[in-house]
Protein backbone atom coordinates (compact mmCIF):
# COMPACT_ATOMS: atom_id res chain seq x y z
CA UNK A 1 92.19 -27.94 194.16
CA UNK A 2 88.76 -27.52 195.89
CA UNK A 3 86.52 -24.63 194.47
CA UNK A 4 87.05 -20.92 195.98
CA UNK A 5 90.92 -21.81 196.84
CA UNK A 6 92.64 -18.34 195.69
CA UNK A 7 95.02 -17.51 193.58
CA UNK A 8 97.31 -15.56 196.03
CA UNK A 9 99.86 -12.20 194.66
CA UNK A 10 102.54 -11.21 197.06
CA UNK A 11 104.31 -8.13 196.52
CA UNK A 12 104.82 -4.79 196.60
CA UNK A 13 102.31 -2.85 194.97
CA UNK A 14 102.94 0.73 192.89
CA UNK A 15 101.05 3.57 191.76
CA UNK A 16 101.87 4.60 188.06
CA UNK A 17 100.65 7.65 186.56
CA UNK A 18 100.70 8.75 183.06
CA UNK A 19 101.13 12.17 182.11
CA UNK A 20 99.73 13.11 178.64
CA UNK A 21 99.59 16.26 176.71
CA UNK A 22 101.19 18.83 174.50
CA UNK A 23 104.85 20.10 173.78
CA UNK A 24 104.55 23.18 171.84
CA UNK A 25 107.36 24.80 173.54
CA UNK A 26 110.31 24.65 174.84
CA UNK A 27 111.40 26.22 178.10
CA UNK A 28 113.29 29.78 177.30
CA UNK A 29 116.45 29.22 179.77
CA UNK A 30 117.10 24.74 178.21
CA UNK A 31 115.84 22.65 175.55
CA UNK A 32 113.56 21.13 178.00
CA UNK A 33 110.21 20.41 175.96
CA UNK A 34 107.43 21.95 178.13
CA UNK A 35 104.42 20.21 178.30
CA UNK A 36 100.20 21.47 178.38
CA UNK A 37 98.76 18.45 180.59
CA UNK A 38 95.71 17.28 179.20
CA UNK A 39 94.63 14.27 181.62
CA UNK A 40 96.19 11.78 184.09
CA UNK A 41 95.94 8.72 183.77
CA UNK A 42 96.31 6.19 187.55
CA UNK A 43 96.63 2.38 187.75
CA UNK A 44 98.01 -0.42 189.69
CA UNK A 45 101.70 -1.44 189.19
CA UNK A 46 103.41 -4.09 190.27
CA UNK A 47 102.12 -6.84 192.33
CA UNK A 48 98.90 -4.69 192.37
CA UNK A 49 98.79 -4.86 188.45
CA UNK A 50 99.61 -8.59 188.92
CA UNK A 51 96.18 -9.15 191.03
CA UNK A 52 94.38 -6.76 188.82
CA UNK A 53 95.14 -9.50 185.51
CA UNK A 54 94.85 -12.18 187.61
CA UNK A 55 91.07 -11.04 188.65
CA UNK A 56 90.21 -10.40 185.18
CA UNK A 57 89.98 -14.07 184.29
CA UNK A 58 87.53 -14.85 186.99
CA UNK A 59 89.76 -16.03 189.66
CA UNK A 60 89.57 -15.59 193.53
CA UNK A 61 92.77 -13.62 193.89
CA UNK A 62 93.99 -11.71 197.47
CA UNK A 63 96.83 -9.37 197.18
CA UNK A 64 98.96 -9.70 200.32
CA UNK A 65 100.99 -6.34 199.87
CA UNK A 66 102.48 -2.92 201.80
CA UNK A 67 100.51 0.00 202.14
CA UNK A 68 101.62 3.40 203.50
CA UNK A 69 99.38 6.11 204.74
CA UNK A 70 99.51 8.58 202.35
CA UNK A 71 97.23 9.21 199.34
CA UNK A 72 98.76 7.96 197.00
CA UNK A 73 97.74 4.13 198.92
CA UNK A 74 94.18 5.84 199.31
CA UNK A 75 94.01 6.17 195.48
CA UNK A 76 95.85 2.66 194.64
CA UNK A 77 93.21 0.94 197.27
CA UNK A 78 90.25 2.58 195.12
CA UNK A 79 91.93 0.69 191.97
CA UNK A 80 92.13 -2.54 193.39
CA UNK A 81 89.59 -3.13 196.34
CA UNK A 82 86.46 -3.70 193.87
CA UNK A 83 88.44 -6.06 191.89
CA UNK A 84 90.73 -8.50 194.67
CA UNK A 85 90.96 -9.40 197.93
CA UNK A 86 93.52 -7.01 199.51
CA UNK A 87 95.29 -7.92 202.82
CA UNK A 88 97.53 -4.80 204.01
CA UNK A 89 100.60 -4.90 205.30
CA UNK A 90 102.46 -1.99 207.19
CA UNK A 91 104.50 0.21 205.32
CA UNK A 92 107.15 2.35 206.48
CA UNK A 93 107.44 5.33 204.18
CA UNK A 94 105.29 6.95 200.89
CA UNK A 95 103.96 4.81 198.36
CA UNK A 96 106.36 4.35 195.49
CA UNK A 97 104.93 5.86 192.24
CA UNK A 98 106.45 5.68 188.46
CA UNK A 99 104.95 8.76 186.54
CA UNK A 100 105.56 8.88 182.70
CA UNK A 101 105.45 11.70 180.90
CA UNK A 102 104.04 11.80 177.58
CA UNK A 103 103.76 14.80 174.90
CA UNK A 104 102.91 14.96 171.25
CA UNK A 105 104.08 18.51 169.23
CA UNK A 106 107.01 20.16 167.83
CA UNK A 107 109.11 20.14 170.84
CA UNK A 108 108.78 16.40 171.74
CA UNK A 109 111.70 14.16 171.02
CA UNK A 110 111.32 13.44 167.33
CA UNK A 111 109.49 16.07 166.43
CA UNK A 112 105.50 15.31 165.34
CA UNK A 113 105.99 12.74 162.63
CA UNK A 114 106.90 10.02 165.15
CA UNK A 115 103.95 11.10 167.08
CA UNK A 116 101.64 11.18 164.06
CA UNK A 117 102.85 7.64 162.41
CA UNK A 118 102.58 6.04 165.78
CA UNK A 119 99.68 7.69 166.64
CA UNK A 120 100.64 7.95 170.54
CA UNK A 121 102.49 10.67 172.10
CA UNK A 122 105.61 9.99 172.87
CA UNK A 123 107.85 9.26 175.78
CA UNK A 124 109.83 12.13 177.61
CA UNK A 125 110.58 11.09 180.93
CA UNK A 126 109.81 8.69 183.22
CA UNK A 127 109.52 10.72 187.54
CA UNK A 128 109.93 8.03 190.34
CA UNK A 129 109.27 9.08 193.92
CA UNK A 130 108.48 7.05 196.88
CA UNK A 131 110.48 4.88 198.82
CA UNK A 132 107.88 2.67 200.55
CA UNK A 133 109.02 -0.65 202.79
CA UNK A 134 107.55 -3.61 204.11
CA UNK A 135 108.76 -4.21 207.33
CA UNK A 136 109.03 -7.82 209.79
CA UNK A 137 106.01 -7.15 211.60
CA UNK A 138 103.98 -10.37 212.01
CA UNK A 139 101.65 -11.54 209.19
CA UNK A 140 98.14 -10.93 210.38
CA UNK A 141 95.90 -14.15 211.08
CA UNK A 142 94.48 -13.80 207.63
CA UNK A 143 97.29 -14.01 205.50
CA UNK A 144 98.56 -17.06 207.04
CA UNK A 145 95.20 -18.75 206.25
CA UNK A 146 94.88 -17.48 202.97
CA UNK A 147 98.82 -19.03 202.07
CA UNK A 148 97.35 -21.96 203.51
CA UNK A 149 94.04 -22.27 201.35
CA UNK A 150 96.49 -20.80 198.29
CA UNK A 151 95.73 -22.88 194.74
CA UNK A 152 98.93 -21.51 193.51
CA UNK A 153 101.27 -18.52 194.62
CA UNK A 154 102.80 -15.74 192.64
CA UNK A 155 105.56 -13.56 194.16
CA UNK A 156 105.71 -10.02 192.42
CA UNK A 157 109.20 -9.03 194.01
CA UNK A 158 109.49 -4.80 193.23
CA UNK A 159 112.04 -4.25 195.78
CA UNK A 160 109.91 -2.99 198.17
CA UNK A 161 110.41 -5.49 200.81
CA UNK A 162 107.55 -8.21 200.93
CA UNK A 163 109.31 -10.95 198.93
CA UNK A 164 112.14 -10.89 201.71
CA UNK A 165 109.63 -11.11 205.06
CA UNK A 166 110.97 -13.47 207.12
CA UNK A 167 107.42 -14.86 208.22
CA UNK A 168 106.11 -15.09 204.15
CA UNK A 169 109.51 -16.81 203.19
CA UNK A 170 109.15 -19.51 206.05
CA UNK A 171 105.63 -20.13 204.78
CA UNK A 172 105.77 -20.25 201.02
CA UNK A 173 108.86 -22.79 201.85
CA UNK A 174 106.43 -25.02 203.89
CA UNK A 175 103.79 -24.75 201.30
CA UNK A 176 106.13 -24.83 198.17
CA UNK A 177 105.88 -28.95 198.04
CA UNK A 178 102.29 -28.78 197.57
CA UNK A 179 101.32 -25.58 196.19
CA UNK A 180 102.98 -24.39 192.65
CA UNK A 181 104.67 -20.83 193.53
CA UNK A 182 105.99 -18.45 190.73
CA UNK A 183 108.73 -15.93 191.59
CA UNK A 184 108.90 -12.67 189.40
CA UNK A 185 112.21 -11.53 190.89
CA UNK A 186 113.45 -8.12 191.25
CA UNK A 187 117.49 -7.23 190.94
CA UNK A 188 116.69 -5.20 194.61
CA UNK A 189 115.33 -7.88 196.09
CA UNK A 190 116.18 -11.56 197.70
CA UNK A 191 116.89 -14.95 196.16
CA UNK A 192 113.46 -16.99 195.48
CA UNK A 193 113.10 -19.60 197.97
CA UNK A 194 114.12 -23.03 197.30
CA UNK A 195 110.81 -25.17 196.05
CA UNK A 196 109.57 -22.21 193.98
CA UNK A 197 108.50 -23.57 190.89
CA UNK A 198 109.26 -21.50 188.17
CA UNK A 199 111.77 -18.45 188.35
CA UNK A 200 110.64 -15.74 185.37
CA UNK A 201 113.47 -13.16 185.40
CA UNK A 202 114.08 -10.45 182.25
CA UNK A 203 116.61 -10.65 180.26
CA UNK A 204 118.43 -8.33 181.74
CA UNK A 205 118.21 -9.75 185.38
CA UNK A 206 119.45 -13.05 184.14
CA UNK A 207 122.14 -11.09 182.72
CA UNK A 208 122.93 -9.66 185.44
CA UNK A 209 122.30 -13.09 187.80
CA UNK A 210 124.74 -15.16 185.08
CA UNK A 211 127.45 -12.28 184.98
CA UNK A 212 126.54 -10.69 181.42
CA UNK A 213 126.55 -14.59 179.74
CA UNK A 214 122.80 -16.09 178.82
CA UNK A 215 122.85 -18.45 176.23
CA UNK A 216 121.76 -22.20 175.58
CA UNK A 217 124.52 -23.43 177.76
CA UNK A 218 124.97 -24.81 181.26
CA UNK A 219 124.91 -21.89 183.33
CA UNK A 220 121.02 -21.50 183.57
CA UNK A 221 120.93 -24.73 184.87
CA UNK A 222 123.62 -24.11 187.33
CA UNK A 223 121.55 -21.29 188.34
CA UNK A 224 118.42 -23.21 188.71
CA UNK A 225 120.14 -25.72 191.25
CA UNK A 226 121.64 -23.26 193.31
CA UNK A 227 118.06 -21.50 194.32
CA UNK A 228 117.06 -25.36 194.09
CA UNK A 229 114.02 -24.45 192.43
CA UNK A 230 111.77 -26.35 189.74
CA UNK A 231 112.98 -24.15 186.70
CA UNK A 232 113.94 -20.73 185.44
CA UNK A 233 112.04 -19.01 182.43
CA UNK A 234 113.92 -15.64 181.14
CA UNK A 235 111.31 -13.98 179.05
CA UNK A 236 112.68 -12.27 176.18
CA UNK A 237 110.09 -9.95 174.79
CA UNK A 238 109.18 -10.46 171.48
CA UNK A 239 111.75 -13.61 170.95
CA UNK A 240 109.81 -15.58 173.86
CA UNK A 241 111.07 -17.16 176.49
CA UNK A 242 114.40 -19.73 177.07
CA UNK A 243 112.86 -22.09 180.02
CA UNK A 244 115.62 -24.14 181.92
CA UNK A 245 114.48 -27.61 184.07
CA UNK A 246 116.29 -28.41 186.53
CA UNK A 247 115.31 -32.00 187.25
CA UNK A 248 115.95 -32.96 183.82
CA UNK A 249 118.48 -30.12 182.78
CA UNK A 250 116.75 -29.69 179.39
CA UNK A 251 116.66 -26.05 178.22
CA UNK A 252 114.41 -24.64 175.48
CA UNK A 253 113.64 -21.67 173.52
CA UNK A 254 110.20 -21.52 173.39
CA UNK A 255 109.42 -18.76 170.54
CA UNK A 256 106.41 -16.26 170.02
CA UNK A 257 104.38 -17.09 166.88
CA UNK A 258 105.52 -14.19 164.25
CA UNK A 259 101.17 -13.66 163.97
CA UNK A 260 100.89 -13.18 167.95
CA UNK A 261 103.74 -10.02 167.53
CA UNK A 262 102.26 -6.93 168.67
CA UNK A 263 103.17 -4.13 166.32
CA UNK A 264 106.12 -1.82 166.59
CA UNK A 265 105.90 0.93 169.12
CA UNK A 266 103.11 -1.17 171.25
CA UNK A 267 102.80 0.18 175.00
CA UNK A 268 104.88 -3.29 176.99
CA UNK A 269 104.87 -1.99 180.56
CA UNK A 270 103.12 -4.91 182.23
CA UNK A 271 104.09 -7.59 179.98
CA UNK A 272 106.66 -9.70 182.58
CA UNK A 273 103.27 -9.21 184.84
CA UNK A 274 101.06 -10.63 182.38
CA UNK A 275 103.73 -13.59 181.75
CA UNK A 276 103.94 -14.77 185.39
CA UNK A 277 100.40 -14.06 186.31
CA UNK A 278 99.80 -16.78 183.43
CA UNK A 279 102.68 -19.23 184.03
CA UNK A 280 100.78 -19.26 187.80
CA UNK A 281 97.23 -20.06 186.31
CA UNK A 282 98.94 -22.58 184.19
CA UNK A 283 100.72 -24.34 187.13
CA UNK A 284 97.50 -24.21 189.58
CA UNK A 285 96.02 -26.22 186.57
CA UNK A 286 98.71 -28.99 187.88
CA UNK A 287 100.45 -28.07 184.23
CA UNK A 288 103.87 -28.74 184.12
CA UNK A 289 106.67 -25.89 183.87
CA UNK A 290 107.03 -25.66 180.34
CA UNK A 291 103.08 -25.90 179.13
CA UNK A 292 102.72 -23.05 181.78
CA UNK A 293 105.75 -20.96 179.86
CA UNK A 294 104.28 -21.78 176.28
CA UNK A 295 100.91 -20.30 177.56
CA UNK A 296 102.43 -17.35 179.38
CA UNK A 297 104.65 -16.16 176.04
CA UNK A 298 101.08 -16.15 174.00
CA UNK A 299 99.47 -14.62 177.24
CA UNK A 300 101.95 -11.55 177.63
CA UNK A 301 101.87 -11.12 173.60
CA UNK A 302 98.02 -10.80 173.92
CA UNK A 303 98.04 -8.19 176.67
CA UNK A 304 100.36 -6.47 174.87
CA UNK A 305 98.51 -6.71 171.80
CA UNK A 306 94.80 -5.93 173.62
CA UNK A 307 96.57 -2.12 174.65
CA UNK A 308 98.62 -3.41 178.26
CA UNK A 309 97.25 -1.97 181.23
CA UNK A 310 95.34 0.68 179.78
CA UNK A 311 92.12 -1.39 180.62
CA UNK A 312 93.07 -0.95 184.18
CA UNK A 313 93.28 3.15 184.26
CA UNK A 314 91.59 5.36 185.63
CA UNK A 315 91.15 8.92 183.77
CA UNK A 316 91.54 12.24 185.53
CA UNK A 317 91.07 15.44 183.15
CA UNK A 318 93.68 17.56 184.22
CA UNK A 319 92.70 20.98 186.07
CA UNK A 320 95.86 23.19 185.15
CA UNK A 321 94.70 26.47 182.78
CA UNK A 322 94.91 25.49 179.36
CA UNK A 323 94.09 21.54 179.54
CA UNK A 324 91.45 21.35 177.88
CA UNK A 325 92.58 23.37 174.47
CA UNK A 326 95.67 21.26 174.75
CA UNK A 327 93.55 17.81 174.96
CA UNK A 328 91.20 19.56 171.97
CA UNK A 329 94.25 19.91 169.77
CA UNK A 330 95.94 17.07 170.85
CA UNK A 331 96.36 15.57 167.31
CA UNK A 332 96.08 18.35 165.86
C-alpha cells in the first residue's frame, strides 16, 4: 500500500461513562445500595474506541460514523477529533451512551472484601440511554474517497445503523477484492457483506448465528460460505479464538499463552475492539487470516492486561455535595 493510505473504522460510535464512588448506604424504602459519586469518568465506545486503538499505533485512521446533535456527540467529538480523522454522518436521534456504575463500601454487592482484594470498586449497574440512527442519506464526497484510498477496512457494527447503509455496503463490496475488510458484527445489525475478509463475532453471537451449537465441526464453515466471506474468527476471551477458512475449510483453535492471561477480575470492556482493530492491521500488512487472528488474541490479551480503555478517559471530579469526602475515603 502507498504511504498515508488510512486505516478506515466504520461504525457507530458510543459514549460510555463510568460512575465511581461510595456505597455506604442503602436507600431506606429497598435494598438499593446508594452511591456518593466521586468522579466520572467519559470515553469513546464502539467504533469510536475502535479508531481511538487504531490511532495509538501510529496509523492514519478516519472514523466514518453517526453523530447526533446533542452533547453527548459534542463531548464524544472532543475525545476523538485530536486523535483520528472523523467524517460525520447524520444521526437521527440522541447519542447512545452505556454508563456503569461503580461503588466500593458496605452496601455494594459483596460487601468490602471483594472490593478490597480486587482493589476496584465494584460493578452495580450498567444505565443505557440513547437510541441514535444512521440514516440512507448519501455518503458525503469524502468518505467515498477515503474507502477508496482505504489500506484496510474495519466495520465496528453496534447496531446503530452504519454497517447496514446501502451506499457503504455497495462500496466496501466493490473494494472488498482488493482491500482486506474486517467485520465486528453486532446481533442488531446486518449480515457482513460477501468478500469481507475475516468475520470476528463473540461467542455468544456465534451462538446465537449457529443456533446454540459452536464447536470444531462443520457448521462454522457452513456459516462462512453462506456470507461468502474469507473466514470467521469467534474470539473466546481468555481461551482465544477458533478461526474457520473457508477456502480451505480448515478450522483451528488458536489458544492464548497461559503468561499473556490478564489476572482475574481485569476490566475486558474493549477487548473484541482491540481484537479486530489488530486482525485489520495484520491483514493491511497483506498477512493472511490466521497470522492476523494469532496476533489479534495476544493484542486483545495485552490491552486487557495494560488496564483496557482506561488510557482513553477522560476524568471529571464530580460536583454533587459530598464528592470529594467520598473520593478521600474511597479505600478507606
Amino acid at each position: 500500500m502507498a504511504a498515508g493510505d488510512p486505516l478506515v473504522v466504520i461504525g457507530d460510535a458510543l459514549l460510555d461513562i463510568d460512575v465511581e464512588g461510595r456505597a455506604d448506604r442503602c436507600s431506606p424504602d429497598t435494598t438499593a445500595p446508594v452511591v456518593d459519586v466521586a468522579h466520572r469518568t467519559f470515553r469513546p465506545g464502539g467504533a469510536g474506541l475502535a479508531a481511538r486503538l487504531a490511532a495509538a499505533q501510529e496509523r492514519e485512521v478516519v472514523l466514518i460514523a453517526g453523530f447526533a446533535e446533542d452533547e453527548a456527540a459534542g463531548r464524544l467529538r472532543g475525545l476523538l477529533d485530536s486523535h483520528v480523522r472523523v467524517i460525520a454522518l447524520p444521526q437521527r436521534g440522541s447519542t447512545v451512551c452505556k454508563q456503569r456504575v461503580r461503588a466500593i463500601g458496605p452496601c455494594a454487592p459483596n460487601g468490602h472484601a471483594r472490593a478490597r482484594q480486587s482493589r476496584r470498586p465494584i460493578l452495580i449497574t450498567r444505565i443505557d440511554s440513547g437510541a441514535g440512527q444512521v440514516g440512507a442519506d448519501l455518503l458525503p464526497d469524502e468518505a467515498v474517497a477515503v474507502l477508496a484510498a482505504a489500506r484496510a477496512v474495519l466495520v465496528s457494527d453496534y447496531g446503530g445503523g452504519a454497517a447496514a447503509h446501502p451506499q457503504i455496503r455497495g462500496l466496501l463490496r466493490a473494494h472488498a477484492d482488493h482491500v482486506p475488510i474486517v467485520w465486528d458484527p453486532h446481533p442488531r445489525g446486518p449480515v457482513p457483506i460477501p468478500g469481507a475478509a475475516l468475520v470476528t463475532p463473540n461467542h455468544a453471537e456465534a451462538l446465537t448465528l449457529l443456533s446454540g451449537r459452536l464447536d470444531d465441526g462443520p457448521d462454522l464453515w457452513r456459516l462462512a460460505k453462506g456470507w461468502a466471506v474469507g473466514a470467521i474468527a469467534v474470539t473466546l476471551g481468555t481461551e482465544g479464538a477458533l478461526v474457520c477458512l473457508r477456502a480451505s475449510g480448515k478450522r483451528l483453535r488458536i489458544p492464548l499463552p497461559s503468561v499473556a492471561k490478564a489476572p482475574d477480575g481485569a476490566d475486558t470492556c474493549g477487548a473484541g475492539d482491540s481484537f479486530a482493530v489488530a486482525a485489520a492491521a495484520r491483514l493491511a500488512e497483506g498477512r493472511g487470516p490466521e497470522s492476523a487472528v494469532r496476533r489479534a488474541v495476544l493484542a486483545a490479551a495485552e490491552f486487557v492486561g495494560s488496564g483496557a480503555a482506561a488510557a482513553f478517559s477522560e476524568t471529571e471530579a464530580a460536583t454533587v455535595s459530598g464528592a470529594s469526602a467520598a473520593w478521600d475515603r474511597l479505600w478507606t
